[in-house]
C-alpha atoms as a PDB file:
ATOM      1  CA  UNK A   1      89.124   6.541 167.296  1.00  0.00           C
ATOM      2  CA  UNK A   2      86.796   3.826 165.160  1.00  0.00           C
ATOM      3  CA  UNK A   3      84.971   4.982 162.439  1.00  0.00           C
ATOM      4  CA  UNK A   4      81.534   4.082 161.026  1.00  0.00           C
ATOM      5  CA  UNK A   5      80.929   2.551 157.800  1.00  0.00           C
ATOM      6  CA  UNK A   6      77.496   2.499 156.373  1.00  0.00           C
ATOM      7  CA  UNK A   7      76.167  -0.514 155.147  1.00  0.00           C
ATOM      8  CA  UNK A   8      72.997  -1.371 153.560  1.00  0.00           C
ATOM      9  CA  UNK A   9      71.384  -4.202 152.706  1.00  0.00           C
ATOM     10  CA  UNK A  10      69.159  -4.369 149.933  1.00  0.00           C
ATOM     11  CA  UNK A  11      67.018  -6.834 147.846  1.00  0.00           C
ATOM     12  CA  UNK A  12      68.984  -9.000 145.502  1.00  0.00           C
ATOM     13  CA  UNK A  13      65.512 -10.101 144.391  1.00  0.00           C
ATOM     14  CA  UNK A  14      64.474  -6.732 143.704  1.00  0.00           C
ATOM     15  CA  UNK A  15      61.959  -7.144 140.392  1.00  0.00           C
ATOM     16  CA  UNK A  16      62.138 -10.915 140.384  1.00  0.00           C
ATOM     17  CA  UNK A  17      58.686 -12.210 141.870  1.00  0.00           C
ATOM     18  CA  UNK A  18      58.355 -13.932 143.881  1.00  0.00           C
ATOM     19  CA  UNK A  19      61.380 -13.973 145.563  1.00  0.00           C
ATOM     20  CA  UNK A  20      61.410 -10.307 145.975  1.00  0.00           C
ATOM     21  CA  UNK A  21      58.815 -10.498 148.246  1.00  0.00           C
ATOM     22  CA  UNK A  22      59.729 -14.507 150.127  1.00  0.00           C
ATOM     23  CA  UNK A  23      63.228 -12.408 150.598  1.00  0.00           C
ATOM     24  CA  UNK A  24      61.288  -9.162 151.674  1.00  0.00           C
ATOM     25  CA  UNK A  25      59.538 -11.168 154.180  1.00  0.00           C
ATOM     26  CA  UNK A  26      62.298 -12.600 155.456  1.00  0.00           C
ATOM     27  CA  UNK A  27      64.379  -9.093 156.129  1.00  0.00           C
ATOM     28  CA  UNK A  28      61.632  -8.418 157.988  1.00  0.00           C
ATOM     29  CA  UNK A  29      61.123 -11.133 159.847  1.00  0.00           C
ATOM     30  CA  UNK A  30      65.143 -11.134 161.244  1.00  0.00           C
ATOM     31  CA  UNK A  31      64.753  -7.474 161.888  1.00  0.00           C
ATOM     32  CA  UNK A  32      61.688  -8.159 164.296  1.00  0.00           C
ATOM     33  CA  UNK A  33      63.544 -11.223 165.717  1.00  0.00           C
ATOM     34  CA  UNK A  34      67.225 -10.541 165.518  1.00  0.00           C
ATOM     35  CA  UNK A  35      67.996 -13.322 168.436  1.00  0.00           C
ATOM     36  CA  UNK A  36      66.395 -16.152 166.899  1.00  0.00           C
ATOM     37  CA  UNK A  37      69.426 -18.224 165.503  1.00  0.00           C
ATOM     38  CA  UNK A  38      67.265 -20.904 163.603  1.00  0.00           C
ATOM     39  CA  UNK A  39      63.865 -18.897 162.265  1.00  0.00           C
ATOM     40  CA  UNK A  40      61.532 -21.615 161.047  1.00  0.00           C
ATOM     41  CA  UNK A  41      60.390 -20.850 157.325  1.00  0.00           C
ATOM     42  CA  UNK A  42      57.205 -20.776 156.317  1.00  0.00           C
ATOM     43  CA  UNK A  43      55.358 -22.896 154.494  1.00  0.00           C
ATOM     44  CA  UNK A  44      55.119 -21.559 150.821  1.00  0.00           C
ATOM     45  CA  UNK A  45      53.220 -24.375 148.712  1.00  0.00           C
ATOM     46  CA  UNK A  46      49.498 -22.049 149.778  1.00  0.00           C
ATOM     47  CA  UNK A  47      51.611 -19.596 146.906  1.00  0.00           C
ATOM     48  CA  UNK A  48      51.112 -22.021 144.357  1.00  0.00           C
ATOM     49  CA  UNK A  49      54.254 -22.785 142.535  1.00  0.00           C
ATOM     50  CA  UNK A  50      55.694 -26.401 141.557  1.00  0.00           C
ATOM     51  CA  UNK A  51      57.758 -27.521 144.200  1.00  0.00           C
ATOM     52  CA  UNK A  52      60.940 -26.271 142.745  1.00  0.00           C
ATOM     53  CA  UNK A  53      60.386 -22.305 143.279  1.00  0.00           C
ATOM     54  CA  UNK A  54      58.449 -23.217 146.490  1.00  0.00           C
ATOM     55  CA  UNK A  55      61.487 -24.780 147.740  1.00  0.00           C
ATOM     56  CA  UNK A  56      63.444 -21.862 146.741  1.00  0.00           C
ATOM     57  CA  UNK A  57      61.587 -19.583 147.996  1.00  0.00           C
ATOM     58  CA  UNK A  58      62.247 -20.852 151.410  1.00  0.00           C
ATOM     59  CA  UNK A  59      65.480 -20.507 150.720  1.00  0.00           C
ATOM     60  CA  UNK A  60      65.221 -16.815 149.624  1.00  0.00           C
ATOM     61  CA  UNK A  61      63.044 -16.153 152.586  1.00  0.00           C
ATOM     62  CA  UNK A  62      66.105 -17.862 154.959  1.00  0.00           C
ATOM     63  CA  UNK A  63      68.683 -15.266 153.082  1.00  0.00           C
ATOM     64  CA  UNK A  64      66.185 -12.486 153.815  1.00  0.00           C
ATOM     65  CA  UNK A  65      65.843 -13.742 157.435  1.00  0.00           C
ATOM     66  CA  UNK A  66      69.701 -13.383 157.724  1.00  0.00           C
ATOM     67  CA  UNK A  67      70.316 -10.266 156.311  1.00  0.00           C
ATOM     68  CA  UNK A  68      67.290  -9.094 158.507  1.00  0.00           C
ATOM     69  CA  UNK A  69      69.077 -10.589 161.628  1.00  0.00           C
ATOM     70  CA  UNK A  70      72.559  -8.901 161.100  1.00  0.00           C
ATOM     71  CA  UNK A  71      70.573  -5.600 160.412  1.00  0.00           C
ATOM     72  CA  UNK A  72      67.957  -5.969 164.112  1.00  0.00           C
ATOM     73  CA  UNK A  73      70.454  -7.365 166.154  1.00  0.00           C
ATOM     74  CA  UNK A  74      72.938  -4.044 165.762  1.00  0.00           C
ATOM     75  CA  UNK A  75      72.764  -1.362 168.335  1.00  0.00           C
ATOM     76  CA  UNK A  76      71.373   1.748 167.423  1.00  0.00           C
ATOM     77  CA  UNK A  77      73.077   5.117 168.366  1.00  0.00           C
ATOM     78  CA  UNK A  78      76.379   5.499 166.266  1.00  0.00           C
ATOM     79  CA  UNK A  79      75.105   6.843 163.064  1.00  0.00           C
ATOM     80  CA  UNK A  80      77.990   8.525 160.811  1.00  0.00           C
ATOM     81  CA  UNK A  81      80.154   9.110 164.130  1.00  0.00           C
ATOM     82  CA  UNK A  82      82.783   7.164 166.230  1.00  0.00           C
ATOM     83  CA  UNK A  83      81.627   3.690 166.982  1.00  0.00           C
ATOM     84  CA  UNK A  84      81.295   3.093 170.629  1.00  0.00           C
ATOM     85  CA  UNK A  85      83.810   0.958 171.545  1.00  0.00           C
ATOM     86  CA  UNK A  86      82.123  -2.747 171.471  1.00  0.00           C
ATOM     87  CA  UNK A  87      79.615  -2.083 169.513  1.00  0.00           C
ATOM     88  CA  UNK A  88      79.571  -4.012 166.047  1.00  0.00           C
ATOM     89  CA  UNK A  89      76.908  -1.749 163.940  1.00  0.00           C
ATOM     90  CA  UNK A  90      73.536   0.020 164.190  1.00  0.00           C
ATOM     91  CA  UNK A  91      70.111  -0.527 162.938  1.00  0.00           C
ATOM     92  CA  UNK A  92      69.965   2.281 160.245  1.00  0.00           C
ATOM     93  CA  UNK A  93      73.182  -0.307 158.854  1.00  0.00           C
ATOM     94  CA  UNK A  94      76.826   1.436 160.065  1.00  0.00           C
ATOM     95  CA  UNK A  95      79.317  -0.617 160.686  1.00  0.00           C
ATOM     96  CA  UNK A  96      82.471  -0.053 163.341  1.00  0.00           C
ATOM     97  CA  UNK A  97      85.899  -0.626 161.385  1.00  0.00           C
ATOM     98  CA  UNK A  98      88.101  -2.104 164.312  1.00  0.00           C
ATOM     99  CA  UNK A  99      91.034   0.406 165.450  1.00  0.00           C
ATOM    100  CA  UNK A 100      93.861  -0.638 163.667  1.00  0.00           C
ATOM    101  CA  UNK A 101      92.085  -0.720 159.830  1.00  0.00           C
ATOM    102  CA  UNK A 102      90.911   2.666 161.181  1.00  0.00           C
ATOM    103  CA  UNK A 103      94.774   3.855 161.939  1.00  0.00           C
ATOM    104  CA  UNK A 104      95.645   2.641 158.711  1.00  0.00           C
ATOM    105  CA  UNK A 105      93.064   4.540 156.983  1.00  0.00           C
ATOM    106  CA  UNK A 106      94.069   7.898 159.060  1.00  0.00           C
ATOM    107  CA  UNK A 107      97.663   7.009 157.733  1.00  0.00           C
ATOM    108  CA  UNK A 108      96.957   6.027 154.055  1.00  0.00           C
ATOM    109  CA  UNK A 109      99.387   8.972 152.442  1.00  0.00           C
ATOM    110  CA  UNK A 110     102.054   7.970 154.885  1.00  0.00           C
ATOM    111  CA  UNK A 111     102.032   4.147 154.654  1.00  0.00           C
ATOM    112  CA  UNK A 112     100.907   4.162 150.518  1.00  0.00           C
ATOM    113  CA  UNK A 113     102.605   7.464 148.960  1.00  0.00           C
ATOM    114  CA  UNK A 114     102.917   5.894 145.665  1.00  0.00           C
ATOM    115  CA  UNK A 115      99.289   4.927 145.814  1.00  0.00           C
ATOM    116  CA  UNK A 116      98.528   8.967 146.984  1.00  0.00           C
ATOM    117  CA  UNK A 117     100.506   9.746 144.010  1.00  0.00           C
ATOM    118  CA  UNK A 118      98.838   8.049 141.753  1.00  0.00           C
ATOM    119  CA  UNK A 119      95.387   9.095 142.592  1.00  0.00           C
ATOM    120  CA  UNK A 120      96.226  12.877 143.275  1.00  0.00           C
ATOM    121  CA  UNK A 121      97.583  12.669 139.868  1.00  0.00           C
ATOM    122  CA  UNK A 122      94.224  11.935 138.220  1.00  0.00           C
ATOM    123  CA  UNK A 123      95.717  10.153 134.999  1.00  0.00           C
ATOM    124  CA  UNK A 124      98.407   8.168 134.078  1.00  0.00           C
ATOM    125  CA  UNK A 125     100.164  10.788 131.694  1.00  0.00           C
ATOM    126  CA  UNK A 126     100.261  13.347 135.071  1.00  0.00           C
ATOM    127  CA  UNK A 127     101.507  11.051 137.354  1.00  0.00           C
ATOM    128  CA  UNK A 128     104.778   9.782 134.927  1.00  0.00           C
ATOM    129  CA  UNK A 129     105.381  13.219 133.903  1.00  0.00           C
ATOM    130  CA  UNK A 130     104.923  14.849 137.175  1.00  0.00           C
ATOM    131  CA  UNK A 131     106.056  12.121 139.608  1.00  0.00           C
ATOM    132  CA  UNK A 132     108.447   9.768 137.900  1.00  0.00           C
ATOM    133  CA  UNK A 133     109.654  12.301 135.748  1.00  0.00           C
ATOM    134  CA  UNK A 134     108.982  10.857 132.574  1.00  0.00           C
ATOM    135  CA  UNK A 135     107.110  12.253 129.432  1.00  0.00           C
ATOM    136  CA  UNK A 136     104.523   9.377 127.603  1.00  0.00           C
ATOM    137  CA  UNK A 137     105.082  10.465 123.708  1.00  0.00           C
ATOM    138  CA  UNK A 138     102.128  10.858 122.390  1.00  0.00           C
ATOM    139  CA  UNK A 139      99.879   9.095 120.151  1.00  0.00           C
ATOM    140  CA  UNK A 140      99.207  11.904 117.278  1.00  0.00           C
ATOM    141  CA  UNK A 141     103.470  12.118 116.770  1.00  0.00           C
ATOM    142  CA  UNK A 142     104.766  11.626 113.654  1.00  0.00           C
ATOM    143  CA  UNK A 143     106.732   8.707 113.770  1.00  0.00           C
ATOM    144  CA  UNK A 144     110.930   8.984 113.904  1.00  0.00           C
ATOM    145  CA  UNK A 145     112.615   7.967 110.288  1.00  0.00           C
END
């Protein structure tokens, strides 16, 4: 069985103008063209910033484009289910998790039962008294003569 992870991408940009919106364009752009290996970035000096941020913001746009890509070019259909075998993600952003990072996921307890322990435990002081056997003095003792 391969499980689903969901992944999605947002705006790193989000609140910084204008590359919120060079990246925004971008996203959207690779989502509407998710084959086109080499997307061609517009021409930002009509937004009138010194050449700098305009050449920056083609850059932003070219991350957006990419994120945009991976995000169209996934197959739709395998939303919080088992991954169809082959298939690398869908559009509303769920991953597959190949088989054996899967089986080791089913088998966490068995393969990492020091790790379970730990975390069933829920604090350090419950997991040396209870598992190792141990009692942590505490803090608030008067101190030995």
């Amino acid at each position: 069985m391969l499980w689903v992870v969901s992944r999605s991408v947002t705006n790193p940009y989000d609140g910084n103008e204008p590359y919120q919106t060079a990246w925004q364009q971008g996203d959207d752009y690779g989502k509407s063209n998710p084959n086109d290996a080499q997307p061609q970035t517009p021409d930002f000096s009509s937004w009138g910033y010194a050449a700098d941020i305009t050449t920056y913001l083609g850059q932003v746009w070219q991350e957006g484009a990419l994120a945009g890509r991976s995000e169209g070019a996934a197959p739709s259909g395998s939303s919080g289910s088992p991954a169809s075998p082959g298939s690398s993600g869908s559009s509303d952003g769920t991953v597959q998790i190949p088989s054996d990072l899967a089986d080791e996921l089913a088998r966490f307890a068995e393969y990492y039962p020091e790790s379970m322990a730990i975390a069933q435990a829920g604090d350090p002081d419950t997991y040396f008294r209870n598992v190792v056997g141990i009692e942590i003095p505490s803090e608030q003792d008067e101190p030995v003569a």
